[in-house]
Every structure is written in structure tokens, then in C-alpha cells.
N, C-alpha and C. Protein backbone atom coordinates (compact mmCIF):
# COMPACT_ATOMS: atom_id res chain seq x y z
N UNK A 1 260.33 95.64 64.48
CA UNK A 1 260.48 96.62 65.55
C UNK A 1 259.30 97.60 65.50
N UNK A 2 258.97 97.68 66.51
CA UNK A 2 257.33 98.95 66.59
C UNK A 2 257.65 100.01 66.48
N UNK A 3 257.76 100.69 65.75
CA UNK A 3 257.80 102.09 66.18
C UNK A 3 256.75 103.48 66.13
N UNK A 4 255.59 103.01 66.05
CA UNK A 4 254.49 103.69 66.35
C UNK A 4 254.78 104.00 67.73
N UNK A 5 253.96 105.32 68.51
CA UNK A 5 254.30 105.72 70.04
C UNK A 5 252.91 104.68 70.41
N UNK A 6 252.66 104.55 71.60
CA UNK A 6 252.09 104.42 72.15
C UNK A 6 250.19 104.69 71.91
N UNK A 7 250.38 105.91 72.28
CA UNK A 7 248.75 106.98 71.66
C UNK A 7 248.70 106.77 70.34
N UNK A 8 249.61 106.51 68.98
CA UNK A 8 249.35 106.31 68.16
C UNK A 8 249.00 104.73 67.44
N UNK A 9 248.80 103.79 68.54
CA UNK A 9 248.89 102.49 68.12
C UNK A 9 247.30 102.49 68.15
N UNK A 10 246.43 103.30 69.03
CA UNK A 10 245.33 102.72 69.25
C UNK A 10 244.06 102.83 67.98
N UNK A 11 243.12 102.36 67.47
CA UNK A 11 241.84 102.93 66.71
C UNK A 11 240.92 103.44 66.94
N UNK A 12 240.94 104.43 67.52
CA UNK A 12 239.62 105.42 68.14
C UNK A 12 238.39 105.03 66.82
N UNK A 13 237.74 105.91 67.42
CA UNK A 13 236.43 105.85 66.70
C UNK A 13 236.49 107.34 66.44
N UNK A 14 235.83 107.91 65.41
CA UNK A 14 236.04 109.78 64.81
C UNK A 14 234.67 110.02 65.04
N UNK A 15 234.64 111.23 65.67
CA UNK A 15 233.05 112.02 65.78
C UNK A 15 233.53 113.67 65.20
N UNK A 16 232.63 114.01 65.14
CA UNK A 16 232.25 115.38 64.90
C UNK A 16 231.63 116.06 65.86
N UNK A 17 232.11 117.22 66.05
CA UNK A 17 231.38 118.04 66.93
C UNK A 17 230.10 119.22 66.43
N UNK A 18 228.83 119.49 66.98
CA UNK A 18 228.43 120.38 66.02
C UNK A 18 227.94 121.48 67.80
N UNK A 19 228.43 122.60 67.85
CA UNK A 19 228.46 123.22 68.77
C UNK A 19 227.73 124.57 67.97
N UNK A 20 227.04 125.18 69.40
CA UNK A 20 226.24 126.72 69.24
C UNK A 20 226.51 127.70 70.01
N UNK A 21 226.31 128.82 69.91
CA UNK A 21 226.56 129.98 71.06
C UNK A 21 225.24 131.07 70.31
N UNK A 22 224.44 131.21 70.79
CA UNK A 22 223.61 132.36 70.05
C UNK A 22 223.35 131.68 68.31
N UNK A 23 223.87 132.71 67.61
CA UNK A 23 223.44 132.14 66.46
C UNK A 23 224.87 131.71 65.48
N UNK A 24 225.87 131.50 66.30
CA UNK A 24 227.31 131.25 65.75
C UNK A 24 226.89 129.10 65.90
N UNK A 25 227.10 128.62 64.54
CA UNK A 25 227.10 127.26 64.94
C UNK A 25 228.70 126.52 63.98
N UNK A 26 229.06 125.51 64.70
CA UNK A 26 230.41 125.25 63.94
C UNK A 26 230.47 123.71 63.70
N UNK A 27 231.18 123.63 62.79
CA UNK A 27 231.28 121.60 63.35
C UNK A 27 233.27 121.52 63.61
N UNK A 28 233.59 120.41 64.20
CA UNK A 28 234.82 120.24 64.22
C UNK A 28 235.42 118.35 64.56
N UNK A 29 236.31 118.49 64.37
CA UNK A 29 236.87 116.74 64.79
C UNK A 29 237.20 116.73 65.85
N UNK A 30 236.34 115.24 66.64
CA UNK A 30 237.04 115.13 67.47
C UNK A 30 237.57 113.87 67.60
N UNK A 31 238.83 113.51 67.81
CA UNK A 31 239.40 112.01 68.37
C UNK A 31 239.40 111.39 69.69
N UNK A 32 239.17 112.78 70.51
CA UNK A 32 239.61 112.11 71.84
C UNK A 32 238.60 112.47 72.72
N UNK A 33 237.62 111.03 72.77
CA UNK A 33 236.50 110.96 72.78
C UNK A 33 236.22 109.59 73.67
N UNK A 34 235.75 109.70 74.63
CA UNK A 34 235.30 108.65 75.34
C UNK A 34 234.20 107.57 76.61
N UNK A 35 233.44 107.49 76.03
CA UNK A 35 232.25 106.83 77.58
C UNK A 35 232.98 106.63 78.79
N UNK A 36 233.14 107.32 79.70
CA UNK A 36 233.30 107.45 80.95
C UNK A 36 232.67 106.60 82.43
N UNK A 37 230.71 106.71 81.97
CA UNK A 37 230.12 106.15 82.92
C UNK A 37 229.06 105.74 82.13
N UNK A 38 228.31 104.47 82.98
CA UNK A 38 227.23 103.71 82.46
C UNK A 38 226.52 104.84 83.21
N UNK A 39 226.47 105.00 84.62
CA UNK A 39 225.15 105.52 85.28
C UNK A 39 225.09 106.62 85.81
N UNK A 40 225.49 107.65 85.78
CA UNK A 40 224.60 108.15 84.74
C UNK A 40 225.38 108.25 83.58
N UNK A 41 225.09 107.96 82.53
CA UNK A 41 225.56 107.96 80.77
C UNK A 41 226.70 109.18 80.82
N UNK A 42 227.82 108.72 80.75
CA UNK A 42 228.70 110.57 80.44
C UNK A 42 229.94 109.86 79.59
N UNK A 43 230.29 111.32 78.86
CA UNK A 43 231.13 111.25 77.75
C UNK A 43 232.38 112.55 78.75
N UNK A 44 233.79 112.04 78.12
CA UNK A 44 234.69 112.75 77.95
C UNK A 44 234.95 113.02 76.40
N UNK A 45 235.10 114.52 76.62
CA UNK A 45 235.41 114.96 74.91
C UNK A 45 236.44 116.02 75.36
N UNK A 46 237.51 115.57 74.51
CA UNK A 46 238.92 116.21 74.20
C UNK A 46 238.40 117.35 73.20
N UNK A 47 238.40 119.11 73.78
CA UNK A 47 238.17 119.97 72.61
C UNK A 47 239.34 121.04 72.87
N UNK A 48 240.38 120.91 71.21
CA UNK A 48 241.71 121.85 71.06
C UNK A 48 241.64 123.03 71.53
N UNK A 49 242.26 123.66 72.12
CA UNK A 49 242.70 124.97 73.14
C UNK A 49 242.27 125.92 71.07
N UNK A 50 241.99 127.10 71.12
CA UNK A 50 242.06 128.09 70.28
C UNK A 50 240.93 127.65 69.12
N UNK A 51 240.17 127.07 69.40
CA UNK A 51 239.26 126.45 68.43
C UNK A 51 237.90 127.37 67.88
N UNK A 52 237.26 127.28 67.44
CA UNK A 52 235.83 127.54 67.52
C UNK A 52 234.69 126.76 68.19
N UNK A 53 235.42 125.92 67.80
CA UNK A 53 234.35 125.09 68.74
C UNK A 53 234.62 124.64 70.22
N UNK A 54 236.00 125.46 70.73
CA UNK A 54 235.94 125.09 72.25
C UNK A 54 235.63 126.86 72.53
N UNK A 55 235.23 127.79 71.87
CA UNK A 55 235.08 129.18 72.51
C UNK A 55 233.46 128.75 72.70
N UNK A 56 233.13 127.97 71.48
CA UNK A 56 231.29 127.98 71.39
C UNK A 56 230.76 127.06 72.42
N UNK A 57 231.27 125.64 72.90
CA UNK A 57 230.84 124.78 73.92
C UNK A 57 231.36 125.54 75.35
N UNK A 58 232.24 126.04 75.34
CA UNK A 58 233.02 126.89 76.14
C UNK A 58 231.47 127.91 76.89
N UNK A 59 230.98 128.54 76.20
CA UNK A 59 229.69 129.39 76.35
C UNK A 59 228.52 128.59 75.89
N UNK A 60 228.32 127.41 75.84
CA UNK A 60 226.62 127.15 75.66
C UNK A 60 226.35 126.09 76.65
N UNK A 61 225.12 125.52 77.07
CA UNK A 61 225.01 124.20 77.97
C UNK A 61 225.26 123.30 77.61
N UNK A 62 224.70 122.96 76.20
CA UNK A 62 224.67 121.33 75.47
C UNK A 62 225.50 121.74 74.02
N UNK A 63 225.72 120.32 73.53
CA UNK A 63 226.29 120.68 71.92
C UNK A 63 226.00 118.67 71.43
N UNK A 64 226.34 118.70 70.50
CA UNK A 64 226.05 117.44 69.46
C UNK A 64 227.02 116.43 69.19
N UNK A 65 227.60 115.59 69.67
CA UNK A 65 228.52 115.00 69.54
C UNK A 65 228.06 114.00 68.36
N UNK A 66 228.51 113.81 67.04
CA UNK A 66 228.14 113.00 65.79
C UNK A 66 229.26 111.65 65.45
N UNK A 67 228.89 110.62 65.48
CA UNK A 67 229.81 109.55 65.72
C UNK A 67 229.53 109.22 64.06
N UNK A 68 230.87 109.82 63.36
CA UNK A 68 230.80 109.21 61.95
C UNK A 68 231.04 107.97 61.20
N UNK A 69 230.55 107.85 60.10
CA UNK A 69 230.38 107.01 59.37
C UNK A 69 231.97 106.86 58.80
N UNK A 70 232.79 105.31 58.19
CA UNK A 70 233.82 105.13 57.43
C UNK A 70 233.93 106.30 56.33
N UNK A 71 232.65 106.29 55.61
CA UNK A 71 233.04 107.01 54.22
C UNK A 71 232.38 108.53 54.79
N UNK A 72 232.66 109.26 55.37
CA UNK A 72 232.67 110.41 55.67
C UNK A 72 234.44 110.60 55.90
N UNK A 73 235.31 109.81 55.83
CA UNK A 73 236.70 110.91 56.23
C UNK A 73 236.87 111.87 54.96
N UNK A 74 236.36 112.22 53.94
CA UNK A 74 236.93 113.41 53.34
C UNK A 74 236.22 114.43 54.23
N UNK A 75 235.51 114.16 55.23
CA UNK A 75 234.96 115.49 55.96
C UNK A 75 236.20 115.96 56.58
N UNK A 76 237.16 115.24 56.92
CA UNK A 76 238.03 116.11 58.14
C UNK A 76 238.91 116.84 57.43
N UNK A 77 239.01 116.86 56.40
CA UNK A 77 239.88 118.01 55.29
C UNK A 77 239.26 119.17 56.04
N UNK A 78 238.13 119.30 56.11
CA UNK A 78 237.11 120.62 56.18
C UNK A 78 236.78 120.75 57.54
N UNK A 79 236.43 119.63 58.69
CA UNK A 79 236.22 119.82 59.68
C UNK A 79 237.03 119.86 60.46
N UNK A 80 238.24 118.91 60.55
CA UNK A 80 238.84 119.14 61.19
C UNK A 80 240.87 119.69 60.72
N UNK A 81 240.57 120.24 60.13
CA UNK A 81 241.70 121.12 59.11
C UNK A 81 241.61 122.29 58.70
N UNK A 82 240.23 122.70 59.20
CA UNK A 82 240.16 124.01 58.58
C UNK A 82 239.93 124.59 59.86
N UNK A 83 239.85 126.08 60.30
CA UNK A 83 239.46 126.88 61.19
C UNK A 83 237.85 127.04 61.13
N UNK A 84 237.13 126.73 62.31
CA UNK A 84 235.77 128.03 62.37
C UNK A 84 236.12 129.07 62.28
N UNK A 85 236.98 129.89 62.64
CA UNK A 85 236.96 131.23 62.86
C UNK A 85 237.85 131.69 61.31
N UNK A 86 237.58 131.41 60.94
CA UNK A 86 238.28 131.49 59.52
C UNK A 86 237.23 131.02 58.14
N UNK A 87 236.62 130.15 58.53
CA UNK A 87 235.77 129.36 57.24
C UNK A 87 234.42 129.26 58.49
N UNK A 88 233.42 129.41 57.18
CA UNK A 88 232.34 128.98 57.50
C UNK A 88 231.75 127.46 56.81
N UNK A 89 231.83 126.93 58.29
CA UNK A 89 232.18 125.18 57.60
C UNK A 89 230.20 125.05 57.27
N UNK A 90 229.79 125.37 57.82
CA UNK A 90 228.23 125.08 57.73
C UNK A 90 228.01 125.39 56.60
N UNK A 91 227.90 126.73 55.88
CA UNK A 91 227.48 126.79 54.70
C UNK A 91 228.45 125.66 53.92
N UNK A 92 229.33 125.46 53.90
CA UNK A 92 230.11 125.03 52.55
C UNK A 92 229.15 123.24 52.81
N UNK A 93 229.08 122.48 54.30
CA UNK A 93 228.42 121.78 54.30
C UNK A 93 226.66 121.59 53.61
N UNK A 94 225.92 122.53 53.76
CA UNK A 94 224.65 123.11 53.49
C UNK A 94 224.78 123.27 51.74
N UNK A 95 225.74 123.55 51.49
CA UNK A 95 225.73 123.69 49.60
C UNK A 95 226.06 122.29 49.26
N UNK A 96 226.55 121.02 49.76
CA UNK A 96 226.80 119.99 48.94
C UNK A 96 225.48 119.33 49.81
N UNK A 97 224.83 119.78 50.45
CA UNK A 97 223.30 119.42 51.14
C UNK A 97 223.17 117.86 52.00
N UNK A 98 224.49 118.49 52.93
CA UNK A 98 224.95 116.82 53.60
C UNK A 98 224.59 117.14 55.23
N UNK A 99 223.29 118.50 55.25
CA UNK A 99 223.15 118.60 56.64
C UNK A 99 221.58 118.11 56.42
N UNK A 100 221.23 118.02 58.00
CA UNK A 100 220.02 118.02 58.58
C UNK A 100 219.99 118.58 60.20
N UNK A 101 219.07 118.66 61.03
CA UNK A 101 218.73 119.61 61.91
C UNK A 101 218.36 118.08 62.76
N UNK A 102 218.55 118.10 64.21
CA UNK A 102 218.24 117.22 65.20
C UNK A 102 218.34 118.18 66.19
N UNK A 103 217.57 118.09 67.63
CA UNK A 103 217.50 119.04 69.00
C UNK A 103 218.12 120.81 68.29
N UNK A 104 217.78 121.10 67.64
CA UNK A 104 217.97 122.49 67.21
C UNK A 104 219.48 122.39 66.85
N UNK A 105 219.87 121.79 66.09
CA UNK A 105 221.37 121.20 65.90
C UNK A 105 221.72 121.22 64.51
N UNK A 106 222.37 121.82 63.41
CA UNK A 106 222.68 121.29 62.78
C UNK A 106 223.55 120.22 62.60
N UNK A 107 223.40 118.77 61.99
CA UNK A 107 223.82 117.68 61.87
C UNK A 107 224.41 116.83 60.70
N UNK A 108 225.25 116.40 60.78
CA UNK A 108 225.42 115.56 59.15
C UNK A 108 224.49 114.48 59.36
N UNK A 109 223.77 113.83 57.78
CA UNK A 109 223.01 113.56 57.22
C UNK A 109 223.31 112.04 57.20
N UNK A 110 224.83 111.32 57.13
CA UNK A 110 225.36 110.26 57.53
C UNK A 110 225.93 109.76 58.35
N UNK A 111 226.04 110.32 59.72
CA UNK A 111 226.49 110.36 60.74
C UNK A 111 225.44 108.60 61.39
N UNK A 112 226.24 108.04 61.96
CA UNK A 112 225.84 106.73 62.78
C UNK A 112 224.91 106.84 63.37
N UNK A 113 225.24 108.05 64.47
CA UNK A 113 223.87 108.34 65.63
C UNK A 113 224.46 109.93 66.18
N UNK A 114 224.05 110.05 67.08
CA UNK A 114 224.19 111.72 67.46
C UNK A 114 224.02 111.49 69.25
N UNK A 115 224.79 112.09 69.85
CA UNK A 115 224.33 112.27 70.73
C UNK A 115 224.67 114.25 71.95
N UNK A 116 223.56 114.63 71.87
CA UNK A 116 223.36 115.63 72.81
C UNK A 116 223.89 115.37 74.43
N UNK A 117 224.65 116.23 74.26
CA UNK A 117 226.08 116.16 75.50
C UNK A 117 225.37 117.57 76.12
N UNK A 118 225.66 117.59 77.73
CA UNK A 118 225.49 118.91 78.17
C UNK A 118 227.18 118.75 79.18
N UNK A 119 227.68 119.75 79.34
CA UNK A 119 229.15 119.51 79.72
C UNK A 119 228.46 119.99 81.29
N UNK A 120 229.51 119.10 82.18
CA UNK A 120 228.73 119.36 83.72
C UNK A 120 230.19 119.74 84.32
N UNK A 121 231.42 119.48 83.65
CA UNK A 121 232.73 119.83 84.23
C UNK A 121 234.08 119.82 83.41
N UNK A 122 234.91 120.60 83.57
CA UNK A 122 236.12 120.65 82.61
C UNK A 122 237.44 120.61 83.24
N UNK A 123 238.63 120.47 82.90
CA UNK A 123 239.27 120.49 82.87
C UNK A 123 240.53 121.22 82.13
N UNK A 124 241.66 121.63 82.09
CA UNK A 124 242.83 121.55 81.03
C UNK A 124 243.44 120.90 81.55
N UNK A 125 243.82 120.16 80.22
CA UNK A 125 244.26 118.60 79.80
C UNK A 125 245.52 119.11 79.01
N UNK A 126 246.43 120.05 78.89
CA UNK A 126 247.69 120.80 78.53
C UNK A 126 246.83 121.19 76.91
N UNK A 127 246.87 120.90 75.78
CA UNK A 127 246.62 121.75 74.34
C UNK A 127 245.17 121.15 74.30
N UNK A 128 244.45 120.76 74.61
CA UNK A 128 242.99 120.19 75.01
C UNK A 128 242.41 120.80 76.35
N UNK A 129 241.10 120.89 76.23
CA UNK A 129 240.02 120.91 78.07
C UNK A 129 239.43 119.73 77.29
N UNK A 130 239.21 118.82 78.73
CA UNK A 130 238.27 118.19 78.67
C UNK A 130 237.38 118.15 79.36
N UNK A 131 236.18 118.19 78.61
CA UNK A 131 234.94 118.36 79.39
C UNK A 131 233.59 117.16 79.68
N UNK A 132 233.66 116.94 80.58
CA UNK A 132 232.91 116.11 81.18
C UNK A 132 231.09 115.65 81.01
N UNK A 133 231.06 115.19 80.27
CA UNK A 133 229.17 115.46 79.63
C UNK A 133 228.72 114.68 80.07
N UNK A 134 227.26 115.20 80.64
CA UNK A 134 226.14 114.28 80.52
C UNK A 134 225.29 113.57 79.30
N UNK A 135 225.00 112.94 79.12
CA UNK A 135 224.18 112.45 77.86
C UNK A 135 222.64 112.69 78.21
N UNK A 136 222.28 113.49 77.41
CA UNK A 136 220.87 114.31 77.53
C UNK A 136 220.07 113.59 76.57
N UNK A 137 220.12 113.38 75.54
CA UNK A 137 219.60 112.21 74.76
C UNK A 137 220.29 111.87 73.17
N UNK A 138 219.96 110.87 72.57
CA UNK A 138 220.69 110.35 71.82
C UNK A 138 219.46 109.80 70.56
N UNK A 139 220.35 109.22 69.14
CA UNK A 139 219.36 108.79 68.25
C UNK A 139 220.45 108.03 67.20
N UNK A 140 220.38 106.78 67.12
CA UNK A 140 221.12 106.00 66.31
C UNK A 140 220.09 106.50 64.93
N UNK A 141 221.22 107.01 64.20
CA UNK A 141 220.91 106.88 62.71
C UNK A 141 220.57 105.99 61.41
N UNK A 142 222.08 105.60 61.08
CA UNK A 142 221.93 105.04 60.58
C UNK A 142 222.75 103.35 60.45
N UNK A 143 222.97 102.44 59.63
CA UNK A 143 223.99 101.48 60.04
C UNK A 143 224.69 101.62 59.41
N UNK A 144 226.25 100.98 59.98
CA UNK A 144 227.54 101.37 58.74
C UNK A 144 228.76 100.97 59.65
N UNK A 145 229.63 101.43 58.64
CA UNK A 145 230.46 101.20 59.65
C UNK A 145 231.43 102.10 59.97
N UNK A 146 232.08 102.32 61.96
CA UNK A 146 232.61 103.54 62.22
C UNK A 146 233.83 103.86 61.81
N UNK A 147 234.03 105.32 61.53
CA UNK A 147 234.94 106.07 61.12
C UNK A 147 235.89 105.43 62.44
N UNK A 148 237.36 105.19 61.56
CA UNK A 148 238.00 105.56 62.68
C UNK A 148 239.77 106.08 62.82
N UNK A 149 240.11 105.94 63.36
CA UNK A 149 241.55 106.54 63.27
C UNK A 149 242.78 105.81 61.94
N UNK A 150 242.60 104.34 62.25
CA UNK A 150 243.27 103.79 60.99
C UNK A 150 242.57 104.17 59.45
N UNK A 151 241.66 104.22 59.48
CA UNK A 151 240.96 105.04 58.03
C UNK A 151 241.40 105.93 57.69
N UNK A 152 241.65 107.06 58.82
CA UNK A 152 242.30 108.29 58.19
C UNK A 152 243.49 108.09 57.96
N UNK A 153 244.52 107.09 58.86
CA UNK A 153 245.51 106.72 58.76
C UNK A 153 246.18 106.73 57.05
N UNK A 154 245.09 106.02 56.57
CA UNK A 154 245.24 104.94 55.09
C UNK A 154 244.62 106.12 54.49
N UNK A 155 244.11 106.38 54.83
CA UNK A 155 243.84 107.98 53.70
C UNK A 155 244.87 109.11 54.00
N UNK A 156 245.99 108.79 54.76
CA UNK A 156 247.27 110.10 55.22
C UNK A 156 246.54 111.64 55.50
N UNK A 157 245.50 111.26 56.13
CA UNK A 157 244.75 112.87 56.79
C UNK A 157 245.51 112.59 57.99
N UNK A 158 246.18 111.82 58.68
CA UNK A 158 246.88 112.17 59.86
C UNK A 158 248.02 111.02 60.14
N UNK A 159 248.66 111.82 60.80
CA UNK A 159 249.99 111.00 60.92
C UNK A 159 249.81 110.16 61.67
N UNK A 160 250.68 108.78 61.18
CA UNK A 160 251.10 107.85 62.21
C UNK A 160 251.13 107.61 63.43
């Protein structure tokens, strides 16, 4: 008998968000994440109502969408479990020296590829906005293989 719901049967793929406003920069998880259009290139990205990183994309043009690697889920303890507005996730990232800098971005260092989103429209989506991106440009990293929802699954960072 199934009893997984529905939304929870599927295997997303896990990205990271790395968003700016002035000189405030944050990273955060995102799951609900998706290519929209071939022509012109656009992403839907699901970002949580009360976040830091939906006040910071909320106020800037572009931000970093980071499509992670399998062995990056101990990041979402920190990225996506902890508050921006509470922790400063960058430094604690910057002391185990797992960043690097792309389009004026700070970035993780194992991340797949990256891609620079500029949001052209939003929505609320009820405890999510989703916002509608263009793809401004992009850079495959490295090879591996993607993070994704059953990983965290099997590591119990998120429920069933």
C-alpha cells in the first residue's frame, strides 16, 4: 500500500540559493525548483514566505541559483535549517573554506554548475512566491552526481 502523498513521491534535484541586497549576502535551500522555458531559458524558484533569502531576492535584480552536488547534503543542516536572519551562514561557510566568488556571487566550491537568475515576475504560491527567472548566464562546474530529494530522504534531513 503507498502511502507516501503525492508531492512526496517525486526526486527533485536540491539547489542552493546564494542571494544579495547591498552588502547583506545569504545562501538557502531550495527544492522547488524548475525549467519552465527553452526560449527564452527561465527557471521557476519556490522561495519560503519569512526567509532571508526571499527579503534579499525580494530587493535585488539577479541572485545565483547553485545546483548541488550528492555529497553536499550535510549543507542543508546549515542552509536550509538554519535562519539568515539569525546565523550568518557565509562566514561559518568561508571558515571550513567551501566558498568561491562567480558574477560577484558568493558560491559553493562543489556545486555542479551555477546559474545567474534575474526574476522578471512573482507570484504567491500560499507559504512560497514564486518567482519567475530569466537565465542571464550559467557555468557547469563540475561532474558528479545531483543532490536530490531521496538523498536527503536516506539521510532523514527531511521527511517522507
Amino acid at each position: 500500500m503507498m502511502r507516501k502523498k503525492p508531492w512526496n513521491r517525486t526526486n527533485q534535484p536540491v539547489y542552493s540559493c546564494s542571494s544579495q541586497s547591498g552588502i547583506q549576502f545569504n545562501m538557502h535551500i531550495l527544492t522547488y525548483v524548475t525549467p519552465i522555458s527553452m526560449s527564452p531559458k527561465r527557471y521557476i524558484c519556490g522561495i519560503y514566505h519569512g526567509t532571508k533569502t526571499h527579503e534579499l531576492v525580494s530587493s535585488s535584480s539577479v541572485f545565483v541559483l547553485q545546483l548541488l552536488e550528492e555529497n553536499q547534503y550535510p549543507l542543508v543542516n546549515l542552509l536550509g535549517k538554519q535562519s539568515g536572519n539569525k546565523v550568518d551562514k557565509l562566514a561559518k561557510l568561508e571558515k571550513k573554506q567551501l566558498l568561491t566568488h562567480w558574477n560577484n556571487f558568493p558560491v559553493l566550491k562543489d556545486a555542479l554548475a551555477l546559474l545567474l537568475l534575474k526574476p522578471i515576475n512573482h507570484i504567491d504560491a500560499g507559504d512560497h512566491t514564486a518567482f519567475l527567472c530569466d537565465v542571464m548566464d550559467y557555468k557547469n562546474l563540475n561532474p558528479g552526481n545531483v543532490l536530490t530529494l531521496d538523498t536527503l530522504r536516506k539521510h532523514k534531513l527531511i521527511r517522507c
